[in-house]
C-alpha atoms as a PDB file:
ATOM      1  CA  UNK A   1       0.000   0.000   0.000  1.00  0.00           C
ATOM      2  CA  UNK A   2       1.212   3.365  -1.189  1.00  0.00           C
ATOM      3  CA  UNK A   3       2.844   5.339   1.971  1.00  0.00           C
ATOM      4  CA  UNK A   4       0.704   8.391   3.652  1.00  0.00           C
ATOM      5  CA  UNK A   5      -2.444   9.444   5.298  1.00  0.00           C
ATOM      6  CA  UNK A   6      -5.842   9.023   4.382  1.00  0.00           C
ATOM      7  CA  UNK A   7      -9.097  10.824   4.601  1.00  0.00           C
ATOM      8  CA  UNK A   8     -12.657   9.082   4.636  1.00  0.00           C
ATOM      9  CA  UNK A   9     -15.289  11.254   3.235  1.00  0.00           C
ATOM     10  CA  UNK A  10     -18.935  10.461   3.461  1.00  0.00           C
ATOM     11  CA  UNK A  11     -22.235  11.671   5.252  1.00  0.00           C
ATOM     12  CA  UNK A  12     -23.650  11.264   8.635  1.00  0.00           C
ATOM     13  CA  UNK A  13     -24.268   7.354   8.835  1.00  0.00           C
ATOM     14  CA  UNK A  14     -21.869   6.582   5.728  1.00  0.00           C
ATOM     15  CA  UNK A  15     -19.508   4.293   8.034  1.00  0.00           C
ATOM     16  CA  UNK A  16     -16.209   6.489   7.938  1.00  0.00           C
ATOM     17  CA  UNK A  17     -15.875   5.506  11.811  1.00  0.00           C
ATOM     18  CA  UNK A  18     -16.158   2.079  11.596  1.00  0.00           C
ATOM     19  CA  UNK A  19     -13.659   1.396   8.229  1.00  0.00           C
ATOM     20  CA  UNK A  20     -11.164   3.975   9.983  1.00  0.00           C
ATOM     21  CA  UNK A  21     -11.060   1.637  13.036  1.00  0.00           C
ATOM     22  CA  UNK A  22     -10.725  -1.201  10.686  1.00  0.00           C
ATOM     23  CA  UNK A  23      -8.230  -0.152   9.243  1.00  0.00           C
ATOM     24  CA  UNK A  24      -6.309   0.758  13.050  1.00  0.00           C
ATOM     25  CA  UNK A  25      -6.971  -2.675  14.010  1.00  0.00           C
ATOM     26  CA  UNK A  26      -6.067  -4.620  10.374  1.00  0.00           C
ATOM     27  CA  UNK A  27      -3.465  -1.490   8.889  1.00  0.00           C
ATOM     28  CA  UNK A  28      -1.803  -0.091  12.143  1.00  0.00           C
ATOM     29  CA  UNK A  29      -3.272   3.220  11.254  1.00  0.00           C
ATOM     30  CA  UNK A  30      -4.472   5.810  13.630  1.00  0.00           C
ATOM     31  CA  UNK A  31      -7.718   6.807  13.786  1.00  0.00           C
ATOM     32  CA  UNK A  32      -7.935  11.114  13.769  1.00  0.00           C
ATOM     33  CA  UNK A  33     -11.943  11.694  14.629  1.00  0.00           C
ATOM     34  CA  UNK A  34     -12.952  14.717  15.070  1.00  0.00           C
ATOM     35  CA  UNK A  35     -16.061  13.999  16.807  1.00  0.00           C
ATOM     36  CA  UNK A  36     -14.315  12.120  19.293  1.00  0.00           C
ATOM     37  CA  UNK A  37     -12.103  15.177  19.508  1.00  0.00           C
ATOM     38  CA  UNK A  38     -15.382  17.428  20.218  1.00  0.00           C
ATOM     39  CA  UNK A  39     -16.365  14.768  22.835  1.00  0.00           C
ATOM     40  CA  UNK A  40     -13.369  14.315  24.741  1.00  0.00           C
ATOM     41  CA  UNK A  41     -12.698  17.923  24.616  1.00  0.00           C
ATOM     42  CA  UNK A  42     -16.417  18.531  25.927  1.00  0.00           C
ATOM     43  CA  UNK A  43     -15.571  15.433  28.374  1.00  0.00           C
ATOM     44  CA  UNK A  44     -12.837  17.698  29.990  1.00  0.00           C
ATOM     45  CA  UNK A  45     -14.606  20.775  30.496  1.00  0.00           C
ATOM     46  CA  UNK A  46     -12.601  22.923  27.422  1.00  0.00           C
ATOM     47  CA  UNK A  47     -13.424  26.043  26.073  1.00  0.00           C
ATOM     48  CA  UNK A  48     -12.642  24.481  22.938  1.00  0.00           C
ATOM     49  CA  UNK A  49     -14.734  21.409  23.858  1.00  0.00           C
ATOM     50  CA  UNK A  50     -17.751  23.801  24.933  1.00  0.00           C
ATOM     51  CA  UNK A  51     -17.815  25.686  21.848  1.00  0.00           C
ATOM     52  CA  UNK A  52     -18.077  22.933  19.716  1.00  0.00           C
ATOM     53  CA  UNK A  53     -21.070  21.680  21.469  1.00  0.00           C
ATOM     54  CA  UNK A  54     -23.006  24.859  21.016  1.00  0.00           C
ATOM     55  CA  UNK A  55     -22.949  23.984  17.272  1.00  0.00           C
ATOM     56  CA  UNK A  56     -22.895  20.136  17.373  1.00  0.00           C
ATOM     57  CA  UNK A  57     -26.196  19.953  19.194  1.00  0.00           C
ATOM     58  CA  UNK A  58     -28.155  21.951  16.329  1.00  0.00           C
ATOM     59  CA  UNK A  59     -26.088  19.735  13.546  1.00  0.00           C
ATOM     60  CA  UNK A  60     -24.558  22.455  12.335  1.00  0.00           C
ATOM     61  CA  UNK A  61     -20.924  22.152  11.594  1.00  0.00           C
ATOM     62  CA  UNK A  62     -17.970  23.349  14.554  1.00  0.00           C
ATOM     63  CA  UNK A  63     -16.220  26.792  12.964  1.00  0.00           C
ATOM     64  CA  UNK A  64     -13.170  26.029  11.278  1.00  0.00           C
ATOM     65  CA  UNK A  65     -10.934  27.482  13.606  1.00  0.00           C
ATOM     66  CA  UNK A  66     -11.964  25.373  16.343  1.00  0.00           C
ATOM     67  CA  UNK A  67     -11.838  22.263  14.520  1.00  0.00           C
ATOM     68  CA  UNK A  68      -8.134  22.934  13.364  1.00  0.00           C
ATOM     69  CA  UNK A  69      -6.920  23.403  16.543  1.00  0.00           C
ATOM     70  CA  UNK A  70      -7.879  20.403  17.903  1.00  0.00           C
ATOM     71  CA  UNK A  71      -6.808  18.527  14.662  1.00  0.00           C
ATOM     72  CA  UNK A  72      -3.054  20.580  15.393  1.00  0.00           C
ATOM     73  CA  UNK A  73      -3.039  19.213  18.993  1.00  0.00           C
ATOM     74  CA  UNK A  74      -3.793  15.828  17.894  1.00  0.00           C
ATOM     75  CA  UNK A  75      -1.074  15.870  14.878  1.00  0.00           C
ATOM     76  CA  UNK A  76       1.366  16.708  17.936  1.00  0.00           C
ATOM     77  CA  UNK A  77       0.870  13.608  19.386  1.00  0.00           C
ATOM     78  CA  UNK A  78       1.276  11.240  16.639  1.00  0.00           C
ATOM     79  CA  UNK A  79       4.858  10.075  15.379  1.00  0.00           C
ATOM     80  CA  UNK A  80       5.261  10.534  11.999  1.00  0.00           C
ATOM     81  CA  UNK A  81       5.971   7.596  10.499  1.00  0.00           C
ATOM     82  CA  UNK A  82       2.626   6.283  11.953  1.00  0.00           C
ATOM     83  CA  UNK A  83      -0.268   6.901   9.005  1.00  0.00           C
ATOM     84  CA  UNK A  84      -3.341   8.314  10.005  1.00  0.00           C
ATOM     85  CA  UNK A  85      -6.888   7.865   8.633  1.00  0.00           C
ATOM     86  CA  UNK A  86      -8.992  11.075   8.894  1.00  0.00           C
ATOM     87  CA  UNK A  87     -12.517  10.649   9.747  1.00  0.00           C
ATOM     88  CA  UNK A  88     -14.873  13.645   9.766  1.00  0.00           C
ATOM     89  CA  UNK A  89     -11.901  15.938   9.004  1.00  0.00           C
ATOM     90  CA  UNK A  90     -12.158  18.241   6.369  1.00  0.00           C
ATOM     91  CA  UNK A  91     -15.486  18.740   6.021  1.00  0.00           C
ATOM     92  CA  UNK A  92     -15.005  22.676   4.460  1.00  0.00           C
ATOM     93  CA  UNK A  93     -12.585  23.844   1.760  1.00  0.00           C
ATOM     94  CA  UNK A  94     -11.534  25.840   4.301  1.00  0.00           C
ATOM     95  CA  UNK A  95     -10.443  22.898   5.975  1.00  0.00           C
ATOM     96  CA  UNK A  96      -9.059  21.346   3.255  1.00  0.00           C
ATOM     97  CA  UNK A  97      -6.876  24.102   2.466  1.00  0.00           C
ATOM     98  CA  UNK A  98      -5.830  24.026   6.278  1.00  0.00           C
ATOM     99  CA  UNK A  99      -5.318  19.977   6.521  1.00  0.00           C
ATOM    100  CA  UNK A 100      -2.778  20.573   3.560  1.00  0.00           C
ATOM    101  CA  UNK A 101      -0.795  23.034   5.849  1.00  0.00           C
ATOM    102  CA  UNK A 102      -0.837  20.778   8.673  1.00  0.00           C
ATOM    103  CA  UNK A 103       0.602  17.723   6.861  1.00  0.00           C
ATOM    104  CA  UNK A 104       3.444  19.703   5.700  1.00  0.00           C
ATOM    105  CA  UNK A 105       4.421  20.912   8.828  1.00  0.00           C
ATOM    106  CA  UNK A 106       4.635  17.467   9.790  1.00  0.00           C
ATOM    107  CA  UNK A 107       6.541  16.572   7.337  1.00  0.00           C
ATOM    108  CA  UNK A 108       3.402  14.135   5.695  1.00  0.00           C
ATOM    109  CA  UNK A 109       1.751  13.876   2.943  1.00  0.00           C
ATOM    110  CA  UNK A 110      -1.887  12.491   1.709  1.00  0.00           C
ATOM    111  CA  UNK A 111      -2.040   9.361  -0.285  1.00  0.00           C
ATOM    112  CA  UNK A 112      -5.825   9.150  -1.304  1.00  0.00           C
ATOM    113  CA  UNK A 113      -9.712  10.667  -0.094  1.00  0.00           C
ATOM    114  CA  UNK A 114     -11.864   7.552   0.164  1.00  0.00           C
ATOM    115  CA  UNK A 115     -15.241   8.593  -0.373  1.00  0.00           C
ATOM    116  CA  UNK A 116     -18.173   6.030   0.768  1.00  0.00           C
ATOM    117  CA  UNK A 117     -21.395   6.751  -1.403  1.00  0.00           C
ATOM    118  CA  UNK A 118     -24.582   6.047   0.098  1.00  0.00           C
ATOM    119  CA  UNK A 119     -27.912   6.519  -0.457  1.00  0.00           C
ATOM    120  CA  UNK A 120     -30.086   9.284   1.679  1.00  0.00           C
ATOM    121  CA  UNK A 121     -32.817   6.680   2.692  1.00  0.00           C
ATOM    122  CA  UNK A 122     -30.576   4.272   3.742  1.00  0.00           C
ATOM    123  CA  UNK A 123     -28.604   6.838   5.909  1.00  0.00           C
ATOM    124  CA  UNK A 124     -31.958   7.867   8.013  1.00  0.00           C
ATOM    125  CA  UNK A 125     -32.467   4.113   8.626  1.00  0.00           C
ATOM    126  CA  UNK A 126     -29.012   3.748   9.926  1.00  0.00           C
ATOM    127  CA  UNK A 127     -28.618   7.274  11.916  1.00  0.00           C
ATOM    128  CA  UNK A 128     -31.969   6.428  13.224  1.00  0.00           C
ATOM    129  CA  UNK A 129     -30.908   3.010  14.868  1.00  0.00           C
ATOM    130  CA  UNK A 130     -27.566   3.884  16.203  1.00  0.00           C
ATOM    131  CA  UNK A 131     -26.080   2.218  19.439  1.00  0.00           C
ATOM    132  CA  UNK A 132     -23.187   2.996  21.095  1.00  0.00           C
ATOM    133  CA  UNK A 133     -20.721   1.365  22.965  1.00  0.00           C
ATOM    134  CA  UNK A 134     -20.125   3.188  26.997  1.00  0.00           C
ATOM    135  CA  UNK A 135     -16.591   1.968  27.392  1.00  0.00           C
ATOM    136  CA  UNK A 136     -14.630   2.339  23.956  1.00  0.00           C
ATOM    137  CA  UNK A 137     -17.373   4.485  21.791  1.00  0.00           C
ATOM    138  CA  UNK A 138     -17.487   1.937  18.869  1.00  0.00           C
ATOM    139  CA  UNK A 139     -21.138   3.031  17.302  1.00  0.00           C
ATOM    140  CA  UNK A 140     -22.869   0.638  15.665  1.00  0.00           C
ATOM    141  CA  UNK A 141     -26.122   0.697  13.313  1.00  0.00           C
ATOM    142  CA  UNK A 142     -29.058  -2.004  14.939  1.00  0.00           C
ATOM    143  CA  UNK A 143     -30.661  -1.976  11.706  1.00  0.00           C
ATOM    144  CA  UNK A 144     -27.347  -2.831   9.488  1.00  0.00           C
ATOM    145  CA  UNK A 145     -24.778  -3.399  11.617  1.00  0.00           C
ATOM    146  CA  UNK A 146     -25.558  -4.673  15.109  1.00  0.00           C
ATOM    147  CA  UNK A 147     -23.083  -6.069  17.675  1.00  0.00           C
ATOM    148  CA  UNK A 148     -22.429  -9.657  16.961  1.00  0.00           C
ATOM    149  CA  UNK A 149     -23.797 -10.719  20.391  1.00  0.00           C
ATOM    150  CA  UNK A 150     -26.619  -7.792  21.347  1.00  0.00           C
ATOM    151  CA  UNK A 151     -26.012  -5.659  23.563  1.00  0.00           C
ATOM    152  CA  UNK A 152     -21.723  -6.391  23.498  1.00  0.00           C
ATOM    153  CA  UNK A 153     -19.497  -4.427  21.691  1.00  0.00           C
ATOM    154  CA  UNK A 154     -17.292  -6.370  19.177  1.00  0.00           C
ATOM    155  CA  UNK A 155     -14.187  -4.704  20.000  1.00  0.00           C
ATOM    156  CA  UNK A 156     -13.450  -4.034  23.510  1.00  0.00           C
ATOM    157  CA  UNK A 157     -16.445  -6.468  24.995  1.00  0.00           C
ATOM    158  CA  UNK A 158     -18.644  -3.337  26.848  1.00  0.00           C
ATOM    159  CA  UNK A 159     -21.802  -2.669  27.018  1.00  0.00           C
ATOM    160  CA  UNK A 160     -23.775  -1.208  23.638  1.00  0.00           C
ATOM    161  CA  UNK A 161     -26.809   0.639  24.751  1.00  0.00           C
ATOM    162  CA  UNK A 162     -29.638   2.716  22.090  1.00  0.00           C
ATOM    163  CA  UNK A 163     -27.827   6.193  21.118  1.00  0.00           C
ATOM    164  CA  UNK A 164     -29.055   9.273  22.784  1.00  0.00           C
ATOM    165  CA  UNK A 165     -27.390  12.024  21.989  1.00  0.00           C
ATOM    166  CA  UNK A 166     -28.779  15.269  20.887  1.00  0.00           C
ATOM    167  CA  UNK A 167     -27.091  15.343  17.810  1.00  0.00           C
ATOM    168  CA  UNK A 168     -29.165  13.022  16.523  1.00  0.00           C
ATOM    169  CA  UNK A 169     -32.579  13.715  17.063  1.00  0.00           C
ATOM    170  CA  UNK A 170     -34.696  13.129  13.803  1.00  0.00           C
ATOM    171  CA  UNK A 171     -34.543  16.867  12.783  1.00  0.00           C
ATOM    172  CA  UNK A 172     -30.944  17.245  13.836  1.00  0.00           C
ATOM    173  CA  UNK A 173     -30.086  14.228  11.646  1.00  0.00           C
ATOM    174  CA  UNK A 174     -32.118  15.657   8.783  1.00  0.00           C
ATOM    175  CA  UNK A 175     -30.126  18.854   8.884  1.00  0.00           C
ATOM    176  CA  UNK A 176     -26.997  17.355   9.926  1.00  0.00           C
ATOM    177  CA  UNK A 177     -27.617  15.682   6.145  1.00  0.00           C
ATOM    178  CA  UNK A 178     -28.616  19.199   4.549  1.00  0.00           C
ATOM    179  CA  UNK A 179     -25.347  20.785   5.964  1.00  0.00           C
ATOM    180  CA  UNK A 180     -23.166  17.995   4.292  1.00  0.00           C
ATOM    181  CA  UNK A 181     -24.693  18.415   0.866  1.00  0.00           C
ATOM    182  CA  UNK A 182     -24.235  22.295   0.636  1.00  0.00           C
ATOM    183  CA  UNK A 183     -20.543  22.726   2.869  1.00  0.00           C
ATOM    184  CA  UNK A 184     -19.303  19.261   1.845  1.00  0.00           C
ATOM    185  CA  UNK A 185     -19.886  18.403  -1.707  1.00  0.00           C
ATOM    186  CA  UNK A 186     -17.348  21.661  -2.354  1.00  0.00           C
ATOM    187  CA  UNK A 187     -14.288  19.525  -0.428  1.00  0.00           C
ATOM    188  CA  UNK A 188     -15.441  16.724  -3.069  1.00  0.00           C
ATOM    189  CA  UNK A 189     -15.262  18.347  -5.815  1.00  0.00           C
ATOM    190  CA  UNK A 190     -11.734  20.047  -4.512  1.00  0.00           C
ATOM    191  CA  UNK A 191     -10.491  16.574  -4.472  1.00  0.00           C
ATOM    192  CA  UNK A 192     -11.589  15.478  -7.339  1.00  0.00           C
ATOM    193  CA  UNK A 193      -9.778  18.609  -8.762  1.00  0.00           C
ATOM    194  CA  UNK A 194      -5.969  17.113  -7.785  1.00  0.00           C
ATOM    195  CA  UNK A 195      -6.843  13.529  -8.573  1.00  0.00           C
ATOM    196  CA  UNK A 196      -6.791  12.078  -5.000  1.00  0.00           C
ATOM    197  CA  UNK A 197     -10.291  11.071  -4.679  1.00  0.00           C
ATOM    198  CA  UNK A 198     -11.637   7.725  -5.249  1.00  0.00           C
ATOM    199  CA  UNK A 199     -15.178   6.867  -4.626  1.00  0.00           C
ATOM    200  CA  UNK A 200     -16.490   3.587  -2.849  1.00  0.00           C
ATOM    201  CA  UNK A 201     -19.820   2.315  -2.398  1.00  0.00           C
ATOM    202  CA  UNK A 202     -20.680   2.198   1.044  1.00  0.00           C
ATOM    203  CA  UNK A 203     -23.618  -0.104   1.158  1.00  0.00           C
ATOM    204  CA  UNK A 204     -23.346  -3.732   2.452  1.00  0.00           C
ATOM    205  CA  UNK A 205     -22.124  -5.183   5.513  1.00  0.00           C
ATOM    206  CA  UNK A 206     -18.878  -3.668   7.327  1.00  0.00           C
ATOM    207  CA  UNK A 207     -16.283  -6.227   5.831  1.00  0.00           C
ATOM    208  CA  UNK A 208     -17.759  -6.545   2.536  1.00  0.00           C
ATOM    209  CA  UNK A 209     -17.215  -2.385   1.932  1.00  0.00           C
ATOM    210  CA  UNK A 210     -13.790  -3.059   4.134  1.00  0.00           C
ATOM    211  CA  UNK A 211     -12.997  -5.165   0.500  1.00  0.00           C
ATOM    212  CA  UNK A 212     -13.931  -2.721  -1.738  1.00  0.00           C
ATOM    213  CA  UNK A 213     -11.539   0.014   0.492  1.00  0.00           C
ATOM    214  CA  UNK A 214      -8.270  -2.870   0.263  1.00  0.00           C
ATOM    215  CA  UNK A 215      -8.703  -3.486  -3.573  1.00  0.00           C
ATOM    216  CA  UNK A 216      -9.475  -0.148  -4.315  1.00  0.00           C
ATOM    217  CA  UNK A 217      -5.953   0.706  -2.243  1.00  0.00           C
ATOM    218  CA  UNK A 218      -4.185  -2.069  -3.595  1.00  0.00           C
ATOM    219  CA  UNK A 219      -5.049  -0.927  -6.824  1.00  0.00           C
ATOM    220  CA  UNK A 220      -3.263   2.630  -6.380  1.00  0.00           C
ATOM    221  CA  UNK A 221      -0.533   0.655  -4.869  1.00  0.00           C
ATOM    222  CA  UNK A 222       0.412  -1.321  -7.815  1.00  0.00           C
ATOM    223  CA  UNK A 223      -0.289   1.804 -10.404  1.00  0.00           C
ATOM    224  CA  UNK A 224       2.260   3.949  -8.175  1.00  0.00           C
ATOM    225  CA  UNK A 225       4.413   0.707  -8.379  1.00  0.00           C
ATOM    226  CA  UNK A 226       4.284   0.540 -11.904  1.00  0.00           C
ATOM    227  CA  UNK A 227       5.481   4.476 -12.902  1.00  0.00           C
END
């Protein structure tokens, strides 16, 4: 696989979360969320942390600024040579533009945008079924994607309990969705611009769209291979 970070792409309920932590527990990568940024800075009683919630809870998008600079801290704290896979981060040109600044002061660079394409009805079903997991915040989708014994998360063995978090309310979700379409689909389109983005269907189960991500990656491995 072609060295360098990665950024998942996709709306509310597309799965981002759950094929970055694949890929931490299958590719070594580290997961950069910047929900669970938001959260644990909320968690810890930041100003950072209680700005973002003021937007969060009305599914609006965190400012820019505030978003960087807990993507900056985070960068800190990562060793270089350790790739990351970005998951809700950019989600503005603005962003964008910013995450490219970042990397190079790190001294990284970004191999591909993995976008996972899936349909709006099928993303209310799954935002609208969510369950969480207390201990290690794996969510999961009852409807799609359930824990494989119920009520036991998969990963770390805690307790998965119904969602209920008030940024995702049925209208919150709804606009959650709107506010992708109109400040999102510009970052698309500004990846599609250099070449880096590749687009992946995101419907099926977790490790048949986990397939799809490897070939497609294997893929741009060999063609880099081959110039």
């Amino acid at each position: 696989m072609a060295e360098g970070d990665l950024v998942l792409m996709g709306p509310p309920g597309s799965g981002k979360g759950t094929q970055s932590r694949r890929m931490v527990d299958e590719l070594g990568f580290v997961q950069l969320a910047t929900g669970d940024l938001f959260r644990a800075h909320l968690s810890q009683g930041t100003e950072l942390g209680k700005l973002a919630q003021t937007y969060m809870s009305k599914g609006q998008y965190v400012p820019d600024d505030i978003t960087v600079k807990m993507v900056r801290e985070r960068l800190a704290d990562i060793p270089r040579k350790t790739r990351i896979a970005f998951d809700g981060f950019p989600r503005t040109v603005a962003q964008a533009q910013a995450l490219d600044r970042l990397l190079k002061e790190c001294g990284r660079s970004l191999a591909a945008v993995l976008l996972l394409d899936v349909p709006r009805d099928e993303l209310l079903k799954r935002l609208g079924t969510r369950a969480t997991c207390s201990r290690c915040q794996t969510v999961y989708s009852l409807a799609v994607r359930p824990p494989k014994v119920p009520g036991v998360c998969d990963h770390c063995g805690g307790p998965v309990s119904a969602t209920a978090r008030s940024d995702e309310s049925p209208e919150v979700v709804k606009k959650r969705l709107e506010v992708y379409e109109t400040e999102t689909r510009p970052v698309i389109e500004y990846y599609e611009k250099r070449g880096v983005l590749q687009r992946v269907s995101g419907v099926g189960t977790m490790d048949e769209i986990g397939a799809r991500l490897t070939m497609l990656l294997d893929r741009r491995k060999a063609a880099r291979a081959a110039k």
